[in-house]
C-alpha atoms as a PDB file:
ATOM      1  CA  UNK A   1       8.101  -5.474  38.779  1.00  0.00           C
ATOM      2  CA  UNK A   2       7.801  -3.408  35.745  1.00  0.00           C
ATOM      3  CA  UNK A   3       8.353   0.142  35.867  1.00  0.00           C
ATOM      4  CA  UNK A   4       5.083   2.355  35.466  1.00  0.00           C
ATOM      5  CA  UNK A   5       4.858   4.724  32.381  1.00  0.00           C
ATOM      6  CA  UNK A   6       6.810   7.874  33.439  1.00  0.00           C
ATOM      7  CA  UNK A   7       5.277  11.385  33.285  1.00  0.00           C
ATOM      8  CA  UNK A   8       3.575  12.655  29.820  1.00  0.00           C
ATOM      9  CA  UNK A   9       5.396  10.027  28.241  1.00  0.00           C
ATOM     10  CA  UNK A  10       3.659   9.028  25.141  1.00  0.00           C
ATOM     11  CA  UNK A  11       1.602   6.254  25.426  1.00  0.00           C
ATOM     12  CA  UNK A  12      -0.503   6.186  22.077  1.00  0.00           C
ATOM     13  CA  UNK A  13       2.385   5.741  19.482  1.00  0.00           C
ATOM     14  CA  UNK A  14       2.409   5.319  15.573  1.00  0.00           C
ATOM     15  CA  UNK A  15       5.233   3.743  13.483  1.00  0.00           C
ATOM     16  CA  UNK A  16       4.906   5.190  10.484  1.00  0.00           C
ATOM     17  CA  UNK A  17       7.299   4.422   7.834  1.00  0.00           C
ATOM     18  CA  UNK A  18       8.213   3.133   3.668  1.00  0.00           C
ATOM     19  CA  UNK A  19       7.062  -0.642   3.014  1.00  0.00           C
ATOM     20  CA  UNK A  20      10.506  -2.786   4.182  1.00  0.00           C
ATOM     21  CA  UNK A  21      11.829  -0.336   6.747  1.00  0.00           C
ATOM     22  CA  UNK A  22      11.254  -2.261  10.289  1.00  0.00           C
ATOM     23  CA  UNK A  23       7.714  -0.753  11.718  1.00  0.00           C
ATOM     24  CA  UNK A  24       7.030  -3.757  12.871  1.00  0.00           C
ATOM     25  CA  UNK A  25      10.483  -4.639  14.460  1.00  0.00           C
ATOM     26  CA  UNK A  26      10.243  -1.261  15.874  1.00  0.00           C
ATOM     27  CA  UNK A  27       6.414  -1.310  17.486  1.00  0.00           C
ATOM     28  CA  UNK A  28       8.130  -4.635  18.916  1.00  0.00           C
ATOM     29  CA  UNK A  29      10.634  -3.094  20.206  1.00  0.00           C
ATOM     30  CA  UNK A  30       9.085   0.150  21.535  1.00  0.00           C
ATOM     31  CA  UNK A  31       6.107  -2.069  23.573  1.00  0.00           C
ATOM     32  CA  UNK A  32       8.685  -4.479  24.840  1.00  0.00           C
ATOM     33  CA  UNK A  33      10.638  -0.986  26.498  1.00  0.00           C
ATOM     34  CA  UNK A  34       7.737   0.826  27.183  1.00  0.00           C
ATOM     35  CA  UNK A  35       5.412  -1.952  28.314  1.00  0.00           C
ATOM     36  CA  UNK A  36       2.739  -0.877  25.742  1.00  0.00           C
ATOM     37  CA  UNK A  37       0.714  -2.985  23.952  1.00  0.00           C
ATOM     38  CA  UNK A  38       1.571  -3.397  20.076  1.00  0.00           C
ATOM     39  CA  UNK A  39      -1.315  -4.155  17.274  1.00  0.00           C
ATOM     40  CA  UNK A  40      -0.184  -5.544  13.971  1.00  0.00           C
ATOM     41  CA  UNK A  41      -1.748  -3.896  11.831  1.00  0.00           C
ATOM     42  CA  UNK A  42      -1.686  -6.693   8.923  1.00  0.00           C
ATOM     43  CA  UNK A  43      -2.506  -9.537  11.147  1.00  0.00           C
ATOM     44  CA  UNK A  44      -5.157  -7.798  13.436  1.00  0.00           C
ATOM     45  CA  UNK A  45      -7.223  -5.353  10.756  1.00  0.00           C
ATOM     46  CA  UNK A  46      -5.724  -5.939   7.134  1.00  0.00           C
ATOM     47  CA  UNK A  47      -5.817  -9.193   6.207  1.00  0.00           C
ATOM     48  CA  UNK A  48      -7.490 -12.960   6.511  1.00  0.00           C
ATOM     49  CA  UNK A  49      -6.656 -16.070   5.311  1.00  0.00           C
ATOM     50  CA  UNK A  50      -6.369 -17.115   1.527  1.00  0.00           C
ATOM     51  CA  UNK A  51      -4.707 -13.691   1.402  1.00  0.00           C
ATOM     52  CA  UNK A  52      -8.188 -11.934   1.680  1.00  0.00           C
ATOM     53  CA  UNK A  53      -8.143  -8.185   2.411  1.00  0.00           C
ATOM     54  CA  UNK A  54     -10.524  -7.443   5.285  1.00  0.00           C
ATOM     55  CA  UNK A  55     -13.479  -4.924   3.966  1.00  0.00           C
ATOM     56  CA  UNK A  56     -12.421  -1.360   4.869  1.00  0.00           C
ATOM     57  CA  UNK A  57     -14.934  -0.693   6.823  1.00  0.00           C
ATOM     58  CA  UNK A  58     -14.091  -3.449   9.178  1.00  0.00           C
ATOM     59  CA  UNK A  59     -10.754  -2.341   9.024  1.00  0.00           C
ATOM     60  CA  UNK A  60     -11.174   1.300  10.137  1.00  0.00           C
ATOM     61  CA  UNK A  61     -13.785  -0.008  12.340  1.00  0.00           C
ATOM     62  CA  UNK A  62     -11.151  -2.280  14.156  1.00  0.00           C
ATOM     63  CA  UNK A  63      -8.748  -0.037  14.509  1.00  0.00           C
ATOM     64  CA  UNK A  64     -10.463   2.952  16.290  1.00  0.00           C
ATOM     65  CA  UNK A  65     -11.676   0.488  18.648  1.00  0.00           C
ATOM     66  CA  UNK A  66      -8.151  -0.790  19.242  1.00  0.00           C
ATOM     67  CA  UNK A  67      -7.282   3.295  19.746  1.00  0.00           C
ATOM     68  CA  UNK A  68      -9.977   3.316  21.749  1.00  0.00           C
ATOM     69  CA  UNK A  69      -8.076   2.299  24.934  1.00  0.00           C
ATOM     70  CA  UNK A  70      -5.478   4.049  26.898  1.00  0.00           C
ATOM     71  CA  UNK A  71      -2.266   2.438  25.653  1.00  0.00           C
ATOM     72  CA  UNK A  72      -1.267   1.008  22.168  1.00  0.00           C
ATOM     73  CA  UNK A  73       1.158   1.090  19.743  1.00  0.00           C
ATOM     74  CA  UNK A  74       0.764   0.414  16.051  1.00  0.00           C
ATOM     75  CA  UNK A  75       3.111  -1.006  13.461  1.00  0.00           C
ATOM     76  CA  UNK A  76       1.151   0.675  10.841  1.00  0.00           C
ATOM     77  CA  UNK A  77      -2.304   2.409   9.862  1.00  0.00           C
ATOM     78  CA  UNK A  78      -3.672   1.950   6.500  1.00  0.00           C
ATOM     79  CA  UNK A  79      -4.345   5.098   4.643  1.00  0.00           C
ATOM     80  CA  UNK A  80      -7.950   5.093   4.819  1.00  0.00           C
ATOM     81  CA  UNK A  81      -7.735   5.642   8.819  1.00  0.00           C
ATOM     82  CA  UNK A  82      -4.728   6.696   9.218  1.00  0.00           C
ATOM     83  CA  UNK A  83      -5.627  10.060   9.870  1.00  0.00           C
ATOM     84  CA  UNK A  84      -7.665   8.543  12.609  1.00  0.00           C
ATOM     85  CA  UNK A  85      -5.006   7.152  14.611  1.00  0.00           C
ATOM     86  CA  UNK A  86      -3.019   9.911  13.896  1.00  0.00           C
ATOM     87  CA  UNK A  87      -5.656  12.204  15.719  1.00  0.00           C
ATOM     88  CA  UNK A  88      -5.706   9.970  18.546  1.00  0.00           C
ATOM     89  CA  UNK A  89      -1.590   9.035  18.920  1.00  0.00           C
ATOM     90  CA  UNK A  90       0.629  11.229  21.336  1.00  0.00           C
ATOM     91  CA  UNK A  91       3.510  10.007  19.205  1.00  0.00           C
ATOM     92  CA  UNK A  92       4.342   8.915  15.265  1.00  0.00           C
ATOM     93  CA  UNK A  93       7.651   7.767  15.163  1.00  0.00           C
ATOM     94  CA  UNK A  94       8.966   7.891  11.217  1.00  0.00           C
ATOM     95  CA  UNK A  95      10.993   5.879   9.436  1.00  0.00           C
ATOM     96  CA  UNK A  96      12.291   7.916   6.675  1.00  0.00           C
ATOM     97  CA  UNK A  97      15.446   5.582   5.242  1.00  0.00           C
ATOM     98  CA  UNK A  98      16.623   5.824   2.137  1.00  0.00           C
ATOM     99  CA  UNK A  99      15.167   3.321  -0.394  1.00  0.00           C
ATOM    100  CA  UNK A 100      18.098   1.361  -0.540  1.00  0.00           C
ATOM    101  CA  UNK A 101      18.000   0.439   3.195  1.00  0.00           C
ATOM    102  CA  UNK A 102      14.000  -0.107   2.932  1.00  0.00           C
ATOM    103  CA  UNK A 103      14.417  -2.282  -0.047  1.00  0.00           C
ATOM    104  CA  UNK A 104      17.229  -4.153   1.138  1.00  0.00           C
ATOM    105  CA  UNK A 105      14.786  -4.699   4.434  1.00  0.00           C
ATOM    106  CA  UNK A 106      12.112  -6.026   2.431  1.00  0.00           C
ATOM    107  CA  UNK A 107      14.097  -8.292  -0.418  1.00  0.00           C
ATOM    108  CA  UNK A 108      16.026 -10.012   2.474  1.00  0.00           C
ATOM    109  CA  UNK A 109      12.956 -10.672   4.400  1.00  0.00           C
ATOM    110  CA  UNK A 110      10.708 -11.284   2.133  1.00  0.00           C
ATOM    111  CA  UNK A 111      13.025 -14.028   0.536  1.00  0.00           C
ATOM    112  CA  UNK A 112      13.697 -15.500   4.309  1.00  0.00           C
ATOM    113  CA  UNK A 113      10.087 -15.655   4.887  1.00  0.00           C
ATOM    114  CA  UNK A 114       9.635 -17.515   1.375  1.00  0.00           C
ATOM    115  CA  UNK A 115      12.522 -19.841   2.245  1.00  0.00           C
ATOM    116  CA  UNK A 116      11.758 -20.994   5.487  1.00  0.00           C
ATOM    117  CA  UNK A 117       7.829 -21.232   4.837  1.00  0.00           C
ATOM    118  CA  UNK A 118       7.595 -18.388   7.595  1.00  0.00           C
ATOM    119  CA  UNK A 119       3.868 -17.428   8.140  1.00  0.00           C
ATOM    120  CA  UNK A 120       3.175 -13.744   7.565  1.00  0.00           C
ATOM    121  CA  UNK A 121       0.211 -13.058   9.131  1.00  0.00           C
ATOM    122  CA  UNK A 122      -3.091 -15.645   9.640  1.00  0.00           C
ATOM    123  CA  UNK A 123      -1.423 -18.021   8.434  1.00  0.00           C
ATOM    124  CA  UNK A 124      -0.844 -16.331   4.783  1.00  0.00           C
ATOM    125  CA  UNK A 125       2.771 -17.208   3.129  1.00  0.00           C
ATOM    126  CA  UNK A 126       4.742 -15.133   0.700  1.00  0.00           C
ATOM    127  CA  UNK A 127       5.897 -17.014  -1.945  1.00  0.00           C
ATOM    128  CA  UNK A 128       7.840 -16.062  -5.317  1.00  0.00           C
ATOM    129  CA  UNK A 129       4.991 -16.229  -7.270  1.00  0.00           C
ATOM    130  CA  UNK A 130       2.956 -13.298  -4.943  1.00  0.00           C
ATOM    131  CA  UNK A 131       6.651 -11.377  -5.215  1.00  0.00           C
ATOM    132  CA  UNK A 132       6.286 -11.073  -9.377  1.00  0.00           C
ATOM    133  CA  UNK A 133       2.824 -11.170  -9.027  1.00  0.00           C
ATOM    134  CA  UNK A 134       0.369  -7.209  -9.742  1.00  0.00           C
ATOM    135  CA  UNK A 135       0.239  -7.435  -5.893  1.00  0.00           C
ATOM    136  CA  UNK A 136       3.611  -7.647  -4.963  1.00  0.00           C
ATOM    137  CA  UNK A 137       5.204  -6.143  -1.858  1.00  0.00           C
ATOM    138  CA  UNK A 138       7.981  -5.310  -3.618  1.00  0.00           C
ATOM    139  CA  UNK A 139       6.020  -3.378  -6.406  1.00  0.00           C
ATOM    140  CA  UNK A 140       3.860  -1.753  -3.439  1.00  0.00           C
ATOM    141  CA  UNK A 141       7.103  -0.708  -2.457  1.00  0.00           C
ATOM    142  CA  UNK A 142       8.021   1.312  -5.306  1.00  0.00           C
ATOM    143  CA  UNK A 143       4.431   2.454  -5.636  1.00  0.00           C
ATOM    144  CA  UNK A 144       3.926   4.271  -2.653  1.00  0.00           C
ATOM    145  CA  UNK A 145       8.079   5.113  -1.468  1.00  0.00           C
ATOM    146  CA  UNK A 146       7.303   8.562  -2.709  1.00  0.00           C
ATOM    147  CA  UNK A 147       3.882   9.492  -1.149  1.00  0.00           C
ATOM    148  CA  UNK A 148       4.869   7.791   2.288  1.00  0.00           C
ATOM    149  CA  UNK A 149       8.310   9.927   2.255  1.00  0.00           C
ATOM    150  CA  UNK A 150       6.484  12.812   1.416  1.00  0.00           C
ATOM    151  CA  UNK A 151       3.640  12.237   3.961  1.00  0.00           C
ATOM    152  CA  UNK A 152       6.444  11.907   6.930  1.00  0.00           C
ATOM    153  CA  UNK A 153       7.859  15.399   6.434  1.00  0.00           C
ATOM    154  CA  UNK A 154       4.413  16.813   6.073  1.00  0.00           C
ATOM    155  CA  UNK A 155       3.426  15.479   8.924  1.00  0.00           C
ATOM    156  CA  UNK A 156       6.517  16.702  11.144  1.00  0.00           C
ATOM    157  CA  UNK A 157       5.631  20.082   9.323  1.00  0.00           C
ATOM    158  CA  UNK A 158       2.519  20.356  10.672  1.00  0.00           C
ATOM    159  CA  UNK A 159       2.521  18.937  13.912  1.00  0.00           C
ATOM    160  CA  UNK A 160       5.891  19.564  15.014  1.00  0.00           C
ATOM    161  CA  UNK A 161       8.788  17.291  16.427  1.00  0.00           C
ATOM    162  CA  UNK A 162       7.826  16.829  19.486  1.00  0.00           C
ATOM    163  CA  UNK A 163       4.897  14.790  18.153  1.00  0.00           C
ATOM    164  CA  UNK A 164       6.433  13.416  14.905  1.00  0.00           C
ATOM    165  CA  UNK A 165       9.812  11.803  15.553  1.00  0.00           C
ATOM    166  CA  UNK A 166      11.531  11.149  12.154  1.00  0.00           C
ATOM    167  CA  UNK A 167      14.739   8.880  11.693  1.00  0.00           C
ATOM    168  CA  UNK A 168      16.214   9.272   8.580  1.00  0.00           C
ATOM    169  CA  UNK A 169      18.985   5.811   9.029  1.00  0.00           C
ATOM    170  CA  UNK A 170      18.571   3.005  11.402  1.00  0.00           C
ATOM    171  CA  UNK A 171      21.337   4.366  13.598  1.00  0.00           C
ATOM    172  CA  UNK A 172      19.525   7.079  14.359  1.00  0.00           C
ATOM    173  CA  UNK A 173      16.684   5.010  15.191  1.00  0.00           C
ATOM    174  CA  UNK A 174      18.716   2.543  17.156  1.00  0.00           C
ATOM    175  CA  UNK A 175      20.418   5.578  19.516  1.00  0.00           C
ATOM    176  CA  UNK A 176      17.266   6.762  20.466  1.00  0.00           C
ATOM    177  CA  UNK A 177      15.431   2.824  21.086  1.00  0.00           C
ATOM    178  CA  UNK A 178      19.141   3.091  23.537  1.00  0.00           C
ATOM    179  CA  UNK A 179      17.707   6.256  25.075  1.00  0.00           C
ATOM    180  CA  UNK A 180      14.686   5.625  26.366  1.00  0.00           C
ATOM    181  CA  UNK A 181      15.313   2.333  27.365  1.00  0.00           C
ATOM    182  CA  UNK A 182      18.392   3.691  29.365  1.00  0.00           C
ATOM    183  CA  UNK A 183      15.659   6.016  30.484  1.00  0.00           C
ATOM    184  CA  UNK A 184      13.415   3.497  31.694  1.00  0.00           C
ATOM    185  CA  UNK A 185      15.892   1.214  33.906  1.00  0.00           C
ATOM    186  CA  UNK A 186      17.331   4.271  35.550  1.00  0.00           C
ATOM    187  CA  UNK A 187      16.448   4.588  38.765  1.00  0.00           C
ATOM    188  CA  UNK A 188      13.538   6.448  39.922  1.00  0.00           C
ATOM    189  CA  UNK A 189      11.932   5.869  36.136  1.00  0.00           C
END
């Protein structure tokens, strides 16, 4: 039987990070250790088939009612409710790498996912042509690196490290994944 959440542990957490550096892989982790639901942000709210972006609306509307329950964790939050789920998250964990590590992340997968025909998310594929295309996820990348970095320390800034968590190399990040699920499989957890 699994272990029940301990005491004001967070339960309503935020990965929050640069395009390329592992929210996803992360959320997994985290709801696989702390038995906490995980929405995908890009399959659940962002985007439909044919590579259509869900209306914005829809979006924000989907994801405050996915925050609307007790327990969740999400990969992401687009910027136009992000300050939404911020409001409502006991935890944003921050992924602050340097942009060789997050661009590294994102070439190699992002070129697996093109060469094994991997699906993305409802049933959308990347493909070379949407890498050097004016969408690209590597030119997203490079657009918003700065603003995202900068948006991380703000937010540890203003709401203080015992909300905001912020990893600035995967080691760090791996140690603490260690911790807490050392945490949960000690005894009495």
């Amino acid at each position: 039987m699994a272990n029940p959440p301990e005491r004001n542990a967070p339960e309503r957490i935020l990965c929050h990070g640069v395009t390329g550096s592992g929210k996803s892989t992360l959320a997994r982790d985290l709801g696989r250790i702390l038995q906490i639901p995980v929405h995908y942000v890009d399959e659940e709210i962002g985007w439909l088939p044919g590579w259509v972006q869900r209306d914005p609306e829809e979006q924000k509307a989907l994801a405050l009612e996915a925050a609307a329950a007790p327990r969740w964790i999400f990969d992401s939050a687009y910027g136009h409710y992000r300050q939404d789920i911020i409001e409502r998250c006991d935890l944003i964990v921050c992924l602050d790498y340097p942009r060789a590590v997050s661009l590294f992340r994102l070439l190699l997968r992002t070129a697996t996912r093109i060469r094994h025909r991997e699906p993305v998310c409802n049933g959308n594929f990347e493909t070379w042509g949407r890498v050097l295309d004016r969408d690209s996820i590597v030119l997203w990348h490079f657009k918003t690196f700065g603003a995202k970095r900068r948006n991380m320390r703000e937010l540890v800034d203003a709401l203080g490290p015992e909300r905001v968590r912020r990893f600035s190399s995967p080691r760090e990040t791996e140690r603490w994944l260690a911790g807490l699920e050392a945490h949960r499989r000690a005894p009495g957890s």
